[in-house]
Protein backbone atom coordinates (compact mmCIF):
# COMPACT_ATOMS: atom_id res chain seq x y z
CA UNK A 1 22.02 7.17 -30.66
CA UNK A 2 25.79 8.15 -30.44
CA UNK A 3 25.60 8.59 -26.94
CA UNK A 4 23.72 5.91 -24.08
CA UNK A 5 20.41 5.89 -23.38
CA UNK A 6 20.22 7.70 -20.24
CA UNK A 7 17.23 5.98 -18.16
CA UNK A 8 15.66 6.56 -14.56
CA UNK A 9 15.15 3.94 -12.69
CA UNK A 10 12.32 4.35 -10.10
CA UNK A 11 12.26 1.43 -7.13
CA UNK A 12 9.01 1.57 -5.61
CA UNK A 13 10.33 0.40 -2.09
CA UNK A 14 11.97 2.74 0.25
CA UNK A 15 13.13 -0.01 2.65
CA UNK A 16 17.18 -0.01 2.99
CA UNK A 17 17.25 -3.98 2.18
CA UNK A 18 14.46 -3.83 0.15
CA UNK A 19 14.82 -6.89 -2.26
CA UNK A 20 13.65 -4.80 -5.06
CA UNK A 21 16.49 -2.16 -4.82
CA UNK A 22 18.64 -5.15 -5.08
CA UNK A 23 16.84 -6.04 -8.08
CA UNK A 24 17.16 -2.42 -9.64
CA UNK A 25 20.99 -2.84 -8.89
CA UNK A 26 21.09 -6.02 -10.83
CA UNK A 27 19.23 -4.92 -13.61
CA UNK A 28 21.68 -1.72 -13.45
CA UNK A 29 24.76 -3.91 -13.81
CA UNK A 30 23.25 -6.47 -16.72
CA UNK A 31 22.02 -3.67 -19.10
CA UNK A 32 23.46 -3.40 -21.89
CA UNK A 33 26.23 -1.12 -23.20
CA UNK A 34 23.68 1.49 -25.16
CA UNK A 35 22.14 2.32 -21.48
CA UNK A 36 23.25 4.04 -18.44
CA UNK A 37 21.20 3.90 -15.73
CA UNK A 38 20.71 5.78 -12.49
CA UNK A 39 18.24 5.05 -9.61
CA UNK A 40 16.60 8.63 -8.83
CA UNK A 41 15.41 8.88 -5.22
CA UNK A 42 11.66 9.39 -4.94
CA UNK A 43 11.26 9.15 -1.15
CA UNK A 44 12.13 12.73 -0.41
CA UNK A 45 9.48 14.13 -2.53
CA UNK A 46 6.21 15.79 -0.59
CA UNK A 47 2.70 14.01 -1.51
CA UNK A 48 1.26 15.86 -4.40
CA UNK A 49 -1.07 18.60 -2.97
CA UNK A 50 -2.52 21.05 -5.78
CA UNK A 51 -2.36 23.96 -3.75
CA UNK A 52 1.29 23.65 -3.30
CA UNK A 53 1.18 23.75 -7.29
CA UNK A 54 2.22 27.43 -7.47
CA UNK A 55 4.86 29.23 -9.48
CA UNK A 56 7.29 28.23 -7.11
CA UNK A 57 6.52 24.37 -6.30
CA UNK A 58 8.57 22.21 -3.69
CA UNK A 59 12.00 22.52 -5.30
CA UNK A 60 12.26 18.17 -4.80
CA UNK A 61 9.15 18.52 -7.47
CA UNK A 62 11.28 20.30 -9.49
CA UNK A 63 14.72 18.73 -9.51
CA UNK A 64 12.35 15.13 -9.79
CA UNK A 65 10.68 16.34 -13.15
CA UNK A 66 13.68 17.79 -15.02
CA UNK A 67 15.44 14.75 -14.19
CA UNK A 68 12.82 12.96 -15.64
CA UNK A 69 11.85 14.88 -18.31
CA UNK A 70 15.82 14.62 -19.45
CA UNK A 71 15.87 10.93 -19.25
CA UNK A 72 15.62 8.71 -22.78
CA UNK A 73 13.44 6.06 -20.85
CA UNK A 74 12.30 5.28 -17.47
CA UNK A 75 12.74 1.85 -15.47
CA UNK A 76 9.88 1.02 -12.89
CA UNK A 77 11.19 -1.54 -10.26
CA UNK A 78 8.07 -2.43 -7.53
CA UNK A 79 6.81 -4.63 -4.73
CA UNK A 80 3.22 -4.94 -4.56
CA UNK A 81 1.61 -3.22 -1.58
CA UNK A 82 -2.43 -4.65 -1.09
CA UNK A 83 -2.58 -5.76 -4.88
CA UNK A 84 -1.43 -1.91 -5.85
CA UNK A 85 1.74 0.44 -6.05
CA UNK A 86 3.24 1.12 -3.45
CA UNK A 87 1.99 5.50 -2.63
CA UNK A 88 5.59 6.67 -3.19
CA UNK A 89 5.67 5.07 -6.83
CA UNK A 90 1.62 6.41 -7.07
CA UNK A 91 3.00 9.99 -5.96
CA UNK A 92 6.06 10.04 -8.52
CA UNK A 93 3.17 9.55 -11.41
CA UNK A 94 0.96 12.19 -10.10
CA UNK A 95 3.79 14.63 -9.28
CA UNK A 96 5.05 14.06 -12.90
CA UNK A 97 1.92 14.45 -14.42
CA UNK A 98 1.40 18.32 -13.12
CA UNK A 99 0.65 20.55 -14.08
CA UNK A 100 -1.91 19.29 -16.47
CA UNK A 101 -0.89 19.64 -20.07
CA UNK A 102 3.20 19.85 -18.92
CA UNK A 103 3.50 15.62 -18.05
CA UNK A 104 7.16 14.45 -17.98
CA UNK A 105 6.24 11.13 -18.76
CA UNK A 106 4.31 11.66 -22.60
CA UNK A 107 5.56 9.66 -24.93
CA UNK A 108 8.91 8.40 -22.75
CA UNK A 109 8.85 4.77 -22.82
CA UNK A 110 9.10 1.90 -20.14
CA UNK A 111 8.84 -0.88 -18.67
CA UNK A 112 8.34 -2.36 -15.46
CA UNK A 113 9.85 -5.18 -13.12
CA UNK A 114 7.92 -6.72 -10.12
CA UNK A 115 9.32 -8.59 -7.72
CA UNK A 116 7.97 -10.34 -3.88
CA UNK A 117 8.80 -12.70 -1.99
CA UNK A 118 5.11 -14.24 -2.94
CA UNK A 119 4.61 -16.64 -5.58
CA UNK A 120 2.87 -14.13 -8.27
CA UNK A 121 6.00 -11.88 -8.00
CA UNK A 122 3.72 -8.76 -7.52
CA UNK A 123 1.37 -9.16 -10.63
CA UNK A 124 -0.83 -6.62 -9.29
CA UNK A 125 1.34 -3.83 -8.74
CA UNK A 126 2.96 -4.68 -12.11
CA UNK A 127 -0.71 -4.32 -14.21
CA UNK A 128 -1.97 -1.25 -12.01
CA UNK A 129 1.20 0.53 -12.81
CA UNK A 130 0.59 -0.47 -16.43
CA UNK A 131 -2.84 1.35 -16.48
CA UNK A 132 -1.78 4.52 -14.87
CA UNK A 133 1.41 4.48 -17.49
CA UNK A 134 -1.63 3.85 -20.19
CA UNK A 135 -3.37 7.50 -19.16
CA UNK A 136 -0.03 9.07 -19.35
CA UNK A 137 0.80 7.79 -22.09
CA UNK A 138 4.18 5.94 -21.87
CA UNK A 139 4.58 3.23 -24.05
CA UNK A 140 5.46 0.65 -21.71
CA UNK A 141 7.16 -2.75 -23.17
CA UNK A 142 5.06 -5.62 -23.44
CA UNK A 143 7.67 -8.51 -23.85
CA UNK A 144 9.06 -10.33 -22.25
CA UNK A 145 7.43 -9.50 -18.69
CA UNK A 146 9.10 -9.45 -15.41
CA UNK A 147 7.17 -10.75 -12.30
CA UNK A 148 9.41 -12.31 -10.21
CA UNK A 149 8.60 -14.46 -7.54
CA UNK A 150 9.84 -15.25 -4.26
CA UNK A 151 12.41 -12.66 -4.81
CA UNK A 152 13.57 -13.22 -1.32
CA UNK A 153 15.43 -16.85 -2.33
CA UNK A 154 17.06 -14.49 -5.38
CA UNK A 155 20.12 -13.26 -4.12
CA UNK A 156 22.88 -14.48 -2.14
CA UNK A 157 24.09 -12.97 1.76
CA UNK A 158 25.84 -10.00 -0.45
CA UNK A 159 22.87 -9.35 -2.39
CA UNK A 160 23.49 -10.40 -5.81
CA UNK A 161 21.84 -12.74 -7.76
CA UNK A 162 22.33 -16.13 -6.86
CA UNK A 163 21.52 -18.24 -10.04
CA UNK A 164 22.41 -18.37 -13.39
CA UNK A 165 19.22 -18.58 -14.87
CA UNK A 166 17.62 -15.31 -13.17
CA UNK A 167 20.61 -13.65 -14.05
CA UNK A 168 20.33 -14.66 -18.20
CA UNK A 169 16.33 -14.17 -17.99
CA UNK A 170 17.28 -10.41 -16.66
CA UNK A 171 20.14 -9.47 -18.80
CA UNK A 172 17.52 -10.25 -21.89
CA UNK A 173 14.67 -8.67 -20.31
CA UNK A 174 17.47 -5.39 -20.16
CA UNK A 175 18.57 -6.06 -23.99
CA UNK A 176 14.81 -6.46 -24.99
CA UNK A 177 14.33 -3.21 -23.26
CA UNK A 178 17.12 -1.08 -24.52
CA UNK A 179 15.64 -3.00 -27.77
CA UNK A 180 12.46 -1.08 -26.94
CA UNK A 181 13.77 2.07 -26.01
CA UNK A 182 15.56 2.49 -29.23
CA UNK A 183 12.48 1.46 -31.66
CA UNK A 184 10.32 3.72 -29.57
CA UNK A 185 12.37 6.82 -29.63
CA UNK A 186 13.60 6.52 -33.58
């Protein structure tokens, strides 16, 4: 590719502090070169509803699926909500999806980060995301994974990360994924 990899990041939390926007920030600023990245707001979109599935749908359903549907890869960054996605992150998969046989997300990879202030750094959300992206067939990276644990003690009082060693283990989880996106798409 002559030109970056142009990915979506999706951040599962709406919250203005949430700790994983922070994270999709940091992840932002340690990819690689090869990838430019942009966090595409998902909380303004309605809930899916069928019947609103018309010839003229909500025009935030529209604007949300070109954007993805023009992106090389997408980035999922999510807190766990009662072992599950969070509904915004749900709705963005089902809004993408529709109408059936015209899915944004075929065959455009990703991968996902979880991240909460709990000690199995939102394991749950991170594996029920991975079986929706199975159905809709997004190859999603396997290696390394990113389930990151009290992600409350990660950054600093200005929100960046505060150690060294997160900050290597997330610049290679970036390089492994622009890695990925490249093998995927060629």
């Amino acid at each position: 590719m002559d030109r970056p990899m142009n990915v979506c990041v999706l951040v599962g939390s709406l919250r203005k502090a949430s700790l994983n926007r922070m994270l999709a920030n940091a992840l932002i600023s340690l990819a690689p070169p090869s990838m430019k990245l942009d966090i595409v707001e998902i909380g303004q979109l309605p809930l899916y509803n069928e019947d609103l599935e018309t010839t003229a749908p909500p025009a935030p359903w529209t604007a949300f699926r070109q954007r993805i549907r023009a992106a090389d890869a997408v980035l999922f960054v999510t807190p766990e909500y009662n072992r599950s996605v969070p509904a915004v992150l749900k709705n963005v998969l089902d809004v993408g999806s529709r109408p059936y046989g015209s899915s944004v997300w075929d065959c455009k990879p990703g991968a996902i980060v979880s991240g909460s202030p709990g000690a199995i750094g939102a394991f749950g959300a991170n594996h029920h995301l991975r079986q929706s992206l199975v159905f809709l067939n997004v190859p999603t990276m396997q290696q390394p994974e990113a389930y990151l644990g009290h992600a409350d003690k990660l950054f600093d009082e200005e929100g960046k990360l505060a150690s060294d060693g997160i900050r290597k283990f997330l610049r290679e989880f970036m390089q492994a994924f622009a890695n990925w996106v490249h093998t995927t798409r060629s």
